[in-house]
PDB file of N, CA and C in Angstrom:
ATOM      1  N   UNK A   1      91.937  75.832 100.362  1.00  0.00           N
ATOM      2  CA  UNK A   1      91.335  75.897 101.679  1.00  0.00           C
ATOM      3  C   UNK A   1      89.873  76.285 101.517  1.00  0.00           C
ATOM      4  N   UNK A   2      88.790  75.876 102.244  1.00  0.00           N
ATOM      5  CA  UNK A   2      87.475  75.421 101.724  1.00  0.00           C
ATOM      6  C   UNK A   2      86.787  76.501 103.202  1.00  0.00           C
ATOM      7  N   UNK A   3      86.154  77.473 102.841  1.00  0.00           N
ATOM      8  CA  UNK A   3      85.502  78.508 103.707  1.00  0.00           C
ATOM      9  C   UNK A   3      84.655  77.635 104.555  1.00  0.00           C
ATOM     10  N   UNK A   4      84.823  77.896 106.072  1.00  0.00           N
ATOM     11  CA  UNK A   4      83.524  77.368 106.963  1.00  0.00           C
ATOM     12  C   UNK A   4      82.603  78.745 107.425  1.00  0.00           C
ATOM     13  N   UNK A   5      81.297  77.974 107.821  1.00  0.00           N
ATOM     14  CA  UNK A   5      80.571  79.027 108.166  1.00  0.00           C
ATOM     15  C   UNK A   5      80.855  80.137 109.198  1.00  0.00           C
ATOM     16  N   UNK A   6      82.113  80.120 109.876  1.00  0.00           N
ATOM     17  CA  UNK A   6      82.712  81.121 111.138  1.00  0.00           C
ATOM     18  C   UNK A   6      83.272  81.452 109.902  1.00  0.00           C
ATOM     19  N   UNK A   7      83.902  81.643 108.343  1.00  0.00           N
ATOM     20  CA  UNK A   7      84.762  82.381 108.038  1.00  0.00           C
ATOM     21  C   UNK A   7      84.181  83.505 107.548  1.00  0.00           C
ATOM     22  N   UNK A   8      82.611  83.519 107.142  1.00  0.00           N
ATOM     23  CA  UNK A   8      81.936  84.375 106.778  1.00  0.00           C
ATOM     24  C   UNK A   8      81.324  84.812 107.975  1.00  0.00           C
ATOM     25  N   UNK A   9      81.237  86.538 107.656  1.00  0.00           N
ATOM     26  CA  UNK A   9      81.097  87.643 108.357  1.00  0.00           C
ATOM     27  C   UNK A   9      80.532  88.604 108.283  1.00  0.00           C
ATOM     28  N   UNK A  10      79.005  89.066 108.392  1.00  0.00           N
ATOM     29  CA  UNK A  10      78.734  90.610 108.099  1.00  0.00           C
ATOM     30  C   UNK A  10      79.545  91.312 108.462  1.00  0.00           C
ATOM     31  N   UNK A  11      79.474  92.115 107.348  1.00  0.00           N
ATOM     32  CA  UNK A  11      80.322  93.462 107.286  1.00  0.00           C
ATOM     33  C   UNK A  11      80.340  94.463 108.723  1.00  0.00           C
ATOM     34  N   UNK A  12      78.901  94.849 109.238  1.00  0.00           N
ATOM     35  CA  UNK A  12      78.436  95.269 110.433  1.00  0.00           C
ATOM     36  C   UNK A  12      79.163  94.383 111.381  1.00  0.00           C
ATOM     37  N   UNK A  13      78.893  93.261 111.686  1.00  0.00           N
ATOM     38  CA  UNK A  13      79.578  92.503 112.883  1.00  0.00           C
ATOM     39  C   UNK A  13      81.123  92.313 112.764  1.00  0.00           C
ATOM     40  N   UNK A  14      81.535  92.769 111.979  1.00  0.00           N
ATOM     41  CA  UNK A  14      83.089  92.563 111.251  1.00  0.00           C
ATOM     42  C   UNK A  14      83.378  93.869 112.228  1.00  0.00           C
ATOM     43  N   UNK A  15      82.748  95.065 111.929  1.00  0.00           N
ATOM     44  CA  UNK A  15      83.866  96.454 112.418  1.00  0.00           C
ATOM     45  C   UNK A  15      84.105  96.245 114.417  1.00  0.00           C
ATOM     46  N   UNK A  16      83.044  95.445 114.802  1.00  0.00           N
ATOM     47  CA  UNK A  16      83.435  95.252 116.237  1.00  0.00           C
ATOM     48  C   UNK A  16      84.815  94.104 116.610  1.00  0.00           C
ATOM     49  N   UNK A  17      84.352  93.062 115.416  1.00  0.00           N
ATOM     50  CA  UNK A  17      85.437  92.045 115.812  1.00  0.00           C
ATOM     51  C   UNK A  17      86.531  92.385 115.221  1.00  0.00           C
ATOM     52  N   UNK A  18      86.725  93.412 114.743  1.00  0.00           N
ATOM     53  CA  UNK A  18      88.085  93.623 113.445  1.00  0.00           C
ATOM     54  C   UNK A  18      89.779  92.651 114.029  1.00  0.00           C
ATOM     55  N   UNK A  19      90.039  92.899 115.415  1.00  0.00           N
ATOM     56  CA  UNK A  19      91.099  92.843 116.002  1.00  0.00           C
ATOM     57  C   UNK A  19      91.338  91.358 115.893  1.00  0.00           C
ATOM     58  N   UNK A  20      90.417  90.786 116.717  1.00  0.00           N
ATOM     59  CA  UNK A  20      89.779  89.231 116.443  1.00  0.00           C
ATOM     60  C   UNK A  20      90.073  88.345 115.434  1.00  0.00           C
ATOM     61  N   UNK A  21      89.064  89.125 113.956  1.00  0.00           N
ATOM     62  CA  UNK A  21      89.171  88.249 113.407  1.00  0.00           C
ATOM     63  C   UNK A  21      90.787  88.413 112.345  1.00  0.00           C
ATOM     64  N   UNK A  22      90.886  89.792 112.487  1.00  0.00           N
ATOM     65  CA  UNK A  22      92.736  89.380 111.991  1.00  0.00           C
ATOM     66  C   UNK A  22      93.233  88.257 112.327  1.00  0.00           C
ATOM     67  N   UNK A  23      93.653  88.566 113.781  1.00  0.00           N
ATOM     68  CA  UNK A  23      94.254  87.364 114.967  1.00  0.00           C
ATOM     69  C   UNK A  23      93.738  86.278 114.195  1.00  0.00           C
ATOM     70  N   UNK A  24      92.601  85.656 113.681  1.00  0.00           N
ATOM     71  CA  UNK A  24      92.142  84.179 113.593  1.00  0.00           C
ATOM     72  C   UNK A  24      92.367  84.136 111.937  1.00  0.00           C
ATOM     73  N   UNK A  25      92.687  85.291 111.131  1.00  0.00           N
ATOM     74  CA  UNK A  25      93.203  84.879 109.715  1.00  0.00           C
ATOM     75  C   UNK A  25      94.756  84.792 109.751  1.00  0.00           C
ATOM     76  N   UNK A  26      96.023  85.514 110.872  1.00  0.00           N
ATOM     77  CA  UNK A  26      97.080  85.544 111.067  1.00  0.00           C
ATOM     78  C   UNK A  26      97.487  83.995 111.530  1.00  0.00           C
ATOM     79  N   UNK A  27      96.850  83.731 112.915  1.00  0.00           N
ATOM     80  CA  UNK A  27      96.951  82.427 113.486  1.00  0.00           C
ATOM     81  C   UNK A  27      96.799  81.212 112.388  1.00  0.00           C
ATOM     82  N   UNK A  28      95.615  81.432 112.534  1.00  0.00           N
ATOM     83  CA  UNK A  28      95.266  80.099 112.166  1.00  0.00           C
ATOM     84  C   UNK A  28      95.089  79.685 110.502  1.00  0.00           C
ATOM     85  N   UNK A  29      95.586  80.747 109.969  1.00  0.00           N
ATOM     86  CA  UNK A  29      95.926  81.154 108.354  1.00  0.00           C
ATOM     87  C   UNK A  29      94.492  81.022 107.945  1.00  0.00           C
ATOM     88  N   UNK A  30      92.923  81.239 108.267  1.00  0.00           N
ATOM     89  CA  UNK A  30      92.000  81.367 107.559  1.00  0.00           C
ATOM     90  C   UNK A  30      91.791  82.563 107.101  1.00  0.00           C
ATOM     91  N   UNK A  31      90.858  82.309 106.082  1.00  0.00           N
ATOM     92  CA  UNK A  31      90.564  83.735 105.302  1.00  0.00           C
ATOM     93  C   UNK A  31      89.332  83.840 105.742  1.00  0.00           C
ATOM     94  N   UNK A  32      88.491  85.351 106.054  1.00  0.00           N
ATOM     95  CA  UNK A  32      87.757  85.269 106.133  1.00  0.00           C
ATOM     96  C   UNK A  32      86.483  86.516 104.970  1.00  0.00           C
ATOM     97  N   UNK A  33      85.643  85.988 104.745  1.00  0.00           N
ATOM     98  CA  UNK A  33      84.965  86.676 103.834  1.00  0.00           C
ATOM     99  C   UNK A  33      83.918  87.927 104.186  1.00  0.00           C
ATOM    100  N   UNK A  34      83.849  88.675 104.398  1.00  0.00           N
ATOM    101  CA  UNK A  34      83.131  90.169 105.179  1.00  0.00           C
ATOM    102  C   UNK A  34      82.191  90.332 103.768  1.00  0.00           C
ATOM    103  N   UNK A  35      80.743  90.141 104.204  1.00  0.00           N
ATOM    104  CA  UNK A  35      79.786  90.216 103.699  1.00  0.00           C
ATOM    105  C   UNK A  35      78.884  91.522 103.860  1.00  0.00           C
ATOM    106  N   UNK A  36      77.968  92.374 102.976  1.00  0.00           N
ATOM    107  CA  UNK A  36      77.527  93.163 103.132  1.00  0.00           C
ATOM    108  C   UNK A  36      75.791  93.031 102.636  1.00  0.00           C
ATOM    109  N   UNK A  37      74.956  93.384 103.097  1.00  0.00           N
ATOM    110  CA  UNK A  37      73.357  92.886 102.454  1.00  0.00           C
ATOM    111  C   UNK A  37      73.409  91.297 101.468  1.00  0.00           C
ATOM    112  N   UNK A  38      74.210  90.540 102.858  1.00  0.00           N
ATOM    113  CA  UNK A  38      74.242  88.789 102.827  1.00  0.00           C
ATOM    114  C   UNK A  38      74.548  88.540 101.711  1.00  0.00           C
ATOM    115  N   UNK A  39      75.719  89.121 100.418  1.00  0.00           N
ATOM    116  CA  UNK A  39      76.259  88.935  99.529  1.00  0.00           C
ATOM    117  C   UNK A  39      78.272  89.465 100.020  1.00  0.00           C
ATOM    118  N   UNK A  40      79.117  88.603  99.708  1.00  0.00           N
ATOM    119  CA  UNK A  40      80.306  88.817  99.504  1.00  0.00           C
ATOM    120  C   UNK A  40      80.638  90.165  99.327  1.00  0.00           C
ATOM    121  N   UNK A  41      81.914  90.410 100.518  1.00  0.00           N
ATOM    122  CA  UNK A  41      82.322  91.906  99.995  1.00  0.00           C
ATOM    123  C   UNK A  41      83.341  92.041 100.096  1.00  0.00           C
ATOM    124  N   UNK A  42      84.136  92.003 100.828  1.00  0.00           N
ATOM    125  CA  UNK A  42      85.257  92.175 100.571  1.00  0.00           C
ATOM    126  C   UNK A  42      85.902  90.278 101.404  1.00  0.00           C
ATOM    127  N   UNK A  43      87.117  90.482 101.495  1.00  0.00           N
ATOM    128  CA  UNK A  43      87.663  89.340 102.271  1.00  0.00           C
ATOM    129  C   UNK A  43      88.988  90.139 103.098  1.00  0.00           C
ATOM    130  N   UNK A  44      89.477  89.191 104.441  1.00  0.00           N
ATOM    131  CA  UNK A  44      90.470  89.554 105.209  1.00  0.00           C
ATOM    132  C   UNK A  44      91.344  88.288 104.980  1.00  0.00           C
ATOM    133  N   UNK A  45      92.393  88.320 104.527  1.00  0.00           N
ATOM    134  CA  UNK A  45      93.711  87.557 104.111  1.00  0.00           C
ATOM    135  C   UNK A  45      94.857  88.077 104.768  1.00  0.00           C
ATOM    136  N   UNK A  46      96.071  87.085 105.076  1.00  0.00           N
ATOM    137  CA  UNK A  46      96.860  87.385 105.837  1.00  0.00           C
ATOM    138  C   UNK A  46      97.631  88.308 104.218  1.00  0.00           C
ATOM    139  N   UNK A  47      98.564  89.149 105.057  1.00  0.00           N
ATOM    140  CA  UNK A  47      99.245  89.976 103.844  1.00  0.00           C
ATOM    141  C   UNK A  47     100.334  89.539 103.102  1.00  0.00           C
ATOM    142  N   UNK A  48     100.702  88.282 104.037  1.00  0.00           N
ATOM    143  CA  UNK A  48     101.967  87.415 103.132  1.00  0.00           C
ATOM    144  C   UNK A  48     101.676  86.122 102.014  1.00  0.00           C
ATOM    145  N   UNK A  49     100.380  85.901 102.524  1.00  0.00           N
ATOM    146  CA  UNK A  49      99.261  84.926 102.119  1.00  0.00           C
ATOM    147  C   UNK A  49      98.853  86.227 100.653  1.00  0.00           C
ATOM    148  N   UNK A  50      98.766  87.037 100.602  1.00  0.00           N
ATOM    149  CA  UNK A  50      98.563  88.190  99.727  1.00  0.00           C
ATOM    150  C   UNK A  50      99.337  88.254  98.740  1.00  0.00           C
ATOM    151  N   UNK A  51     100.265  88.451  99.541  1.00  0.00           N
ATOM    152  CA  UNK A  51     102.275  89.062  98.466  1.00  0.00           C
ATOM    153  C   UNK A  51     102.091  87.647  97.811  1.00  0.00           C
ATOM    154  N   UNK A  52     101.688  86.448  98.169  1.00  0.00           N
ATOM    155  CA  UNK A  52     101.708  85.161  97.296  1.00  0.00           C
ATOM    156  C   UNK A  52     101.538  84.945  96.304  1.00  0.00           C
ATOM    157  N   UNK A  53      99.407  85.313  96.438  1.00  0.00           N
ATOM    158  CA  UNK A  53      98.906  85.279  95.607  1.00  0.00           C
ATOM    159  C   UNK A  53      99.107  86.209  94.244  1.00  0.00           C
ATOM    160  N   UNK A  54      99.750  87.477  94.723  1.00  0.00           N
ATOM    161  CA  UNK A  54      99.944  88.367  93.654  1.00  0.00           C
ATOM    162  C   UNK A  54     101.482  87.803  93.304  1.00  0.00           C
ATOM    163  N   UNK A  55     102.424  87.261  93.737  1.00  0.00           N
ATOM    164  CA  UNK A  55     102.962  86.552  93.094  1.00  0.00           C
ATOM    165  C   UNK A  55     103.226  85.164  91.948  1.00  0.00           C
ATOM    166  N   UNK A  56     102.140  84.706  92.390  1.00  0.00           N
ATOM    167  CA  UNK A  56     101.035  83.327  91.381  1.00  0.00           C
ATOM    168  C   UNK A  56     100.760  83.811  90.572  1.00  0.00           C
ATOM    169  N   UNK A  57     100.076  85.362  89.993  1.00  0.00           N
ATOM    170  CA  UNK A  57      98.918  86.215  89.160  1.00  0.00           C
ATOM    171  C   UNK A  57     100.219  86.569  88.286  1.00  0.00           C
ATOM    172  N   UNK A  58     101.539  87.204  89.078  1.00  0.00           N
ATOM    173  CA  UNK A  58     102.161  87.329  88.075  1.00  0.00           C
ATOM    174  C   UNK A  58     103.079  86.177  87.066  1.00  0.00           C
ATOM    175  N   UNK A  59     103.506  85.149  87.962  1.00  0.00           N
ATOM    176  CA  UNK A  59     104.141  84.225  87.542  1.00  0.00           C
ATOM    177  C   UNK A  59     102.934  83.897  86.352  1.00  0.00           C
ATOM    178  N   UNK A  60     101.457  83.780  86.336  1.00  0.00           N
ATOM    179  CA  UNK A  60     100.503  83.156  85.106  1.00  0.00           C
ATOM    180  C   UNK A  60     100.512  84.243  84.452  1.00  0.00           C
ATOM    181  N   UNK A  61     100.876  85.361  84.463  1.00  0.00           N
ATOM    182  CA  UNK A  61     100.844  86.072  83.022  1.00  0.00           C
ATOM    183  C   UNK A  61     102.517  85.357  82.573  1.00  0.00           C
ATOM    184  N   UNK A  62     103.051  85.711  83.365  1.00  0.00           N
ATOM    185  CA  UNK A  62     104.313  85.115  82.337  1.00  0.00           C
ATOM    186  C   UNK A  62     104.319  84.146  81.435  1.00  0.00           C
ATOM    187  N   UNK A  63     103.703  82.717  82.166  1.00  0.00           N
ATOM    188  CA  UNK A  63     103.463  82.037  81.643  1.00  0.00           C
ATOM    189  C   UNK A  63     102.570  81.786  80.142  1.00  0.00           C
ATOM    190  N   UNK A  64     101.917  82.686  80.529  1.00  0.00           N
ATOM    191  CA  UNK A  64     100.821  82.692  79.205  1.00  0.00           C
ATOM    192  C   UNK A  64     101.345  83.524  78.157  1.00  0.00           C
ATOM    193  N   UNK A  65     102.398  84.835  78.450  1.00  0.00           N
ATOM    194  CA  UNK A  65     103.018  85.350  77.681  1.00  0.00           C
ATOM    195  C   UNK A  65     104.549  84.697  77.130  1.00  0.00           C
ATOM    196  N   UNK A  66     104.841  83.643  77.714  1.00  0.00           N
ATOM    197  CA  UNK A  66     105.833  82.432  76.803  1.00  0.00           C
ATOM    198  C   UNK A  66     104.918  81.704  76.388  1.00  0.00           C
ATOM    199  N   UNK A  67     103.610  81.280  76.724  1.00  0.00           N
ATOM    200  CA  UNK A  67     102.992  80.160  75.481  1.00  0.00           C
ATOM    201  C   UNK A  67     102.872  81.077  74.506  1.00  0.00           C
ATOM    202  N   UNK A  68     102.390  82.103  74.187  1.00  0.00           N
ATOM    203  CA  UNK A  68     102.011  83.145  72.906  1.00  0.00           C
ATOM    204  C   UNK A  68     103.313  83.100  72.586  1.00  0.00           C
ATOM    205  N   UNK A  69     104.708  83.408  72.665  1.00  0.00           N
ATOM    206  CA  UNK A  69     105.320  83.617  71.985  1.00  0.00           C
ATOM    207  C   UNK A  69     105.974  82.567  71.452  1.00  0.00           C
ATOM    208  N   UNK A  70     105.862  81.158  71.702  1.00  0.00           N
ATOM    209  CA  UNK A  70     106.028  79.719  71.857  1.00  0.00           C
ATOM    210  C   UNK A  70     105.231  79.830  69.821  1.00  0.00           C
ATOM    211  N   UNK A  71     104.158  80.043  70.679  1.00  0.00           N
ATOM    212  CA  UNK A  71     103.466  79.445  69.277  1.00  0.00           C
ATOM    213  C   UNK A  71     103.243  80.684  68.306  1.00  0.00           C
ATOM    214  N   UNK A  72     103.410  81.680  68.667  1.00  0.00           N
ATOM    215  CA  UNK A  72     103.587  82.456  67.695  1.00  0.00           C
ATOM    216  C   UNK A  72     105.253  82.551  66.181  1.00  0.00           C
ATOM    217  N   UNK A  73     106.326  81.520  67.520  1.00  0.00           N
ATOM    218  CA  UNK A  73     107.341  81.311  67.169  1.00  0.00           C
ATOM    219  C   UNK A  73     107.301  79.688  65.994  1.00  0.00           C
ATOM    220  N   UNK A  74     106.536  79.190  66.579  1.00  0.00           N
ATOM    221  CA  UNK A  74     105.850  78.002  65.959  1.00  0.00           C
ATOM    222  C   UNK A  74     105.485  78.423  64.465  1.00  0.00           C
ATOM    223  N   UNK A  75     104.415  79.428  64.554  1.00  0.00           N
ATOM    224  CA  UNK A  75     103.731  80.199  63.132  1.00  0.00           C
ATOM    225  C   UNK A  75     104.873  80.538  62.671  1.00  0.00           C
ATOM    226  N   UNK A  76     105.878  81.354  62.960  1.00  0.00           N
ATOM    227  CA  UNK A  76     106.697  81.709  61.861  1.00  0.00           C
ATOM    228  C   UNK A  76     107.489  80.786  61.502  1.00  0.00           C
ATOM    229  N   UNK A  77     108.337  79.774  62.218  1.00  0.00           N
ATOM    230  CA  UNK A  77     108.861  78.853  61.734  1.00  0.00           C
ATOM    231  C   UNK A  77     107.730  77.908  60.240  1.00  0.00           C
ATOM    232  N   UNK A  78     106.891  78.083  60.670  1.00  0.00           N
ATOM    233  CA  UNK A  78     105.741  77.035  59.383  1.00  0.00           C
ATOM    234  C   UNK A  78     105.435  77.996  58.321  1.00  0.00           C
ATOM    235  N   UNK A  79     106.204  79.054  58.215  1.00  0.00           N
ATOM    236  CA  UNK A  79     105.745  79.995  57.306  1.00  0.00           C
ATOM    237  C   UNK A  79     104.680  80.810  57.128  1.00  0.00           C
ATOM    238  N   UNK A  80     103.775  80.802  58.389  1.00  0.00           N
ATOM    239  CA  UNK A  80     102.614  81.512  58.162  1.00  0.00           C
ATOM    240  C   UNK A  80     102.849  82.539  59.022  1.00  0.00           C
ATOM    241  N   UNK A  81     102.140  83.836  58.389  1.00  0.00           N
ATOM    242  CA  UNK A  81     102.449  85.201  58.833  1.00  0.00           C
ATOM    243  C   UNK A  81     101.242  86.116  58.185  1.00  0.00           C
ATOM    244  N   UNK A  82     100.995  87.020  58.988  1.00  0.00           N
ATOM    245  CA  UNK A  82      99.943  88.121  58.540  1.00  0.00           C
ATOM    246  C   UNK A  82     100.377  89.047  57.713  1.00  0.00           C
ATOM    247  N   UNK A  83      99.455  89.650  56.916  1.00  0.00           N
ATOM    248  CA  UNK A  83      99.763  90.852  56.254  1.00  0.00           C
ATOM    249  C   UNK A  83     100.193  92.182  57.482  1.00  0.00           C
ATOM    250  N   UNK A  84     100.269  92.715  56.843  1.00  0.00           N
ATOM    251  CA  UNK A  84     100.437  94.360  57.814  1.00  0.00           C
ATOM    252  C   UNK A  84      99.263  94.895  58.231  1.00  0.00           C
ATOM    253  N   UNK A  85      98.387  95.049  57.148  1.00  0.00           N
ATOM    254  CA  UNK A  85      97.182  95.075  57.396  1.00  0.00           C
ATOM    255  C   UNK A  85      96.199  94.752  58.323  1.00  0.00           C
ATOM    256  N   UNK A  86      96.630  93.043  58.255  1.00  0.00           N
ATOM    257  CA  UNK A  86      95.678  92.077  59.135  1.00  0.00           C
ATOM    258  C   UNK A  86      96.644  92.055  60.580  1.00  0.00           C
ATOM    259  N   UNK A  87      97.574  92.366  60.614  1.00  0.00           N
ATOM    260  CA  UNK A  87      98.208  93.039  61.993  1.00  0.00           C
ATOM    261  C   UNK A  87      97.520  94.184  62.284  1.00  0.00           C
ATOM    262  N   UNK A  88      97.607  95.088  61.765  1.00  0.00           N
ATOM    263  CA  UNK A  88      97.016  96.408  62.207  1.00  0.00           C
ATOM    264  C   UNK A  88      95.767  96.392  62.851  1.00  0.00           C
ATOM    265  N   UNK A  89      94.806  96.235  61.905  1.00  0.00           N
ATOM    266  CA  UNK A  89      93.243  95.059  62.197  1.00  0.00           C
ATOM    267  C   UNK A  89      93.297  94.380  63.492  1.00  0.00           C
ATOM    268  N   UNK A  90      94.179  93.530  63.855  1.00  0.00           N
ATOM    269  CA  UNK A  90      94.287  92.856  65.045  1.00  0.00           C
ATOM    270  C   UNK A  90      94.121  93.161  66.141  1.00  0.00           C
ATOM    271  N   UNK A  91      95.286  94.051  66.090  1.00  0.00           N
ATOM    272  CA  UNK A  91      95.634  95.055  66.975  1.00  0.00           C
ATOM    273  C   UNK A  91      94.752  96.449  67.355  1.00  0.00           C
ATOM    274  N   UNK A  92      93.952  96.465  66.279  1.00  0.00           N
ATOM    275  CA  UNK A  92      93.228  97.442  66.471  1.00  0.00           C
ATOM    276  C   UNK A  92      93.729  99.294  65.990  1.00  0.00           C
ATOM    277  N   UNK A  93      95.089  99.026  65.246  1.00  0.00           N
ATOM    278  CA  UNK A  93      95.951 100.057  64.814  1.00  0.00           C
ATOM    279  C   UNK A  93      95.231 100.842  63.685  1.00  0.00           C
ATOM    280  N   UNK A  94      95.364 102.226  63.566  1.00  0.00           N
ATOM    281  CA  UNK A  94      94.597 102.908  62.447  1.00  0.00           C
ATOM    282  C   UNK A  94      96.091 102.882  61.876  1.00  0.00           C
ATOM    283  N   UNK A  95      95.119 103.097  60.223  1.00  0.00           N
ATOM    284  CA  UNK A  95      96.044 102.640  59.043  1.00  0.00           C
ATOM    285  C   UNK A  95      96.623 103.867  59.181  1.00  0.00           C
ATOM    286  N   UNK A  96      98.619 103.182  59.244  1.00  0.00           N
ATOM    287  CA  UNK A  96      99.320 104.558  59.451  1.00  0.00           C
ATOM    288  C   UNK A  96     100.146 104.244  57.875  1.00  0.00           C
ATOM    289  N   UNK A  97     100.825 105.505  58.043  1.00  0.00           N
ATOM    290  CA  UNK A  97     101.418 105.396  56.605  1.00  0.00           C
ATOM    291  C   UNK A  97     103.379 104.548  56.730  1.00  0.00           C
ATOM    292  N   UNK A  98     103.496 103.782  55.653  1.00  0.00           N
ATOM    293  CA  UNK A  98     104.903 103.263  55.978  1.00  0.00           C
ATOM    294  C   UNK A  98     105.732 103.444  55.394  1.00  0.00           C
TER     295      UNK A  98
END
């Protein structure tokens, strides 16, 4: 959905219309963007339109955490594997004793 110029809002003219412009992000499902010294500041989104998006954010970590283990599963099947070392290193682990 592609912002029109009613969706942006000073921040100042925002605290009078607050009621308003809910109503017109609830209704009419726009988002609107609340601007502060004519740069982006916050935004008003419906809250189920919200629970979504943070549902999308989590579904793409998942996702990205089965491709890593996809191809990390890949590497070990082909025989290639790190030292302990170059794990540790990786990871950023101080050399512990084993």
């Amino acid at each position: 959905m592609s912002l029109q110029t009613s969706d942006i809002v000073p921040i100042s003219e925002a605290r009078a219309r607050l009621t308003e412009l809910a109503e017109d992000v609830v209704g009419k499902g726009s988002e609107k963007v609340l601007t502060k010294n004519g740069a982006s500041y916050v935004a008003l989104v419906d809250a189920r339109r919200l629970d979504y998006y943070h549902a999308l954010e989590a579904e793409h970590v998942n996702l990205v955490l089965a491709e890593d283990a996809i191809t990390g599963l890949k590497e070990a099947l082909a025989g290639r594997f790190v030292s302990d070392e170059e794990l540790d290193q990786a990871l950023g682990a101080k050399n512990n004793t084993r």
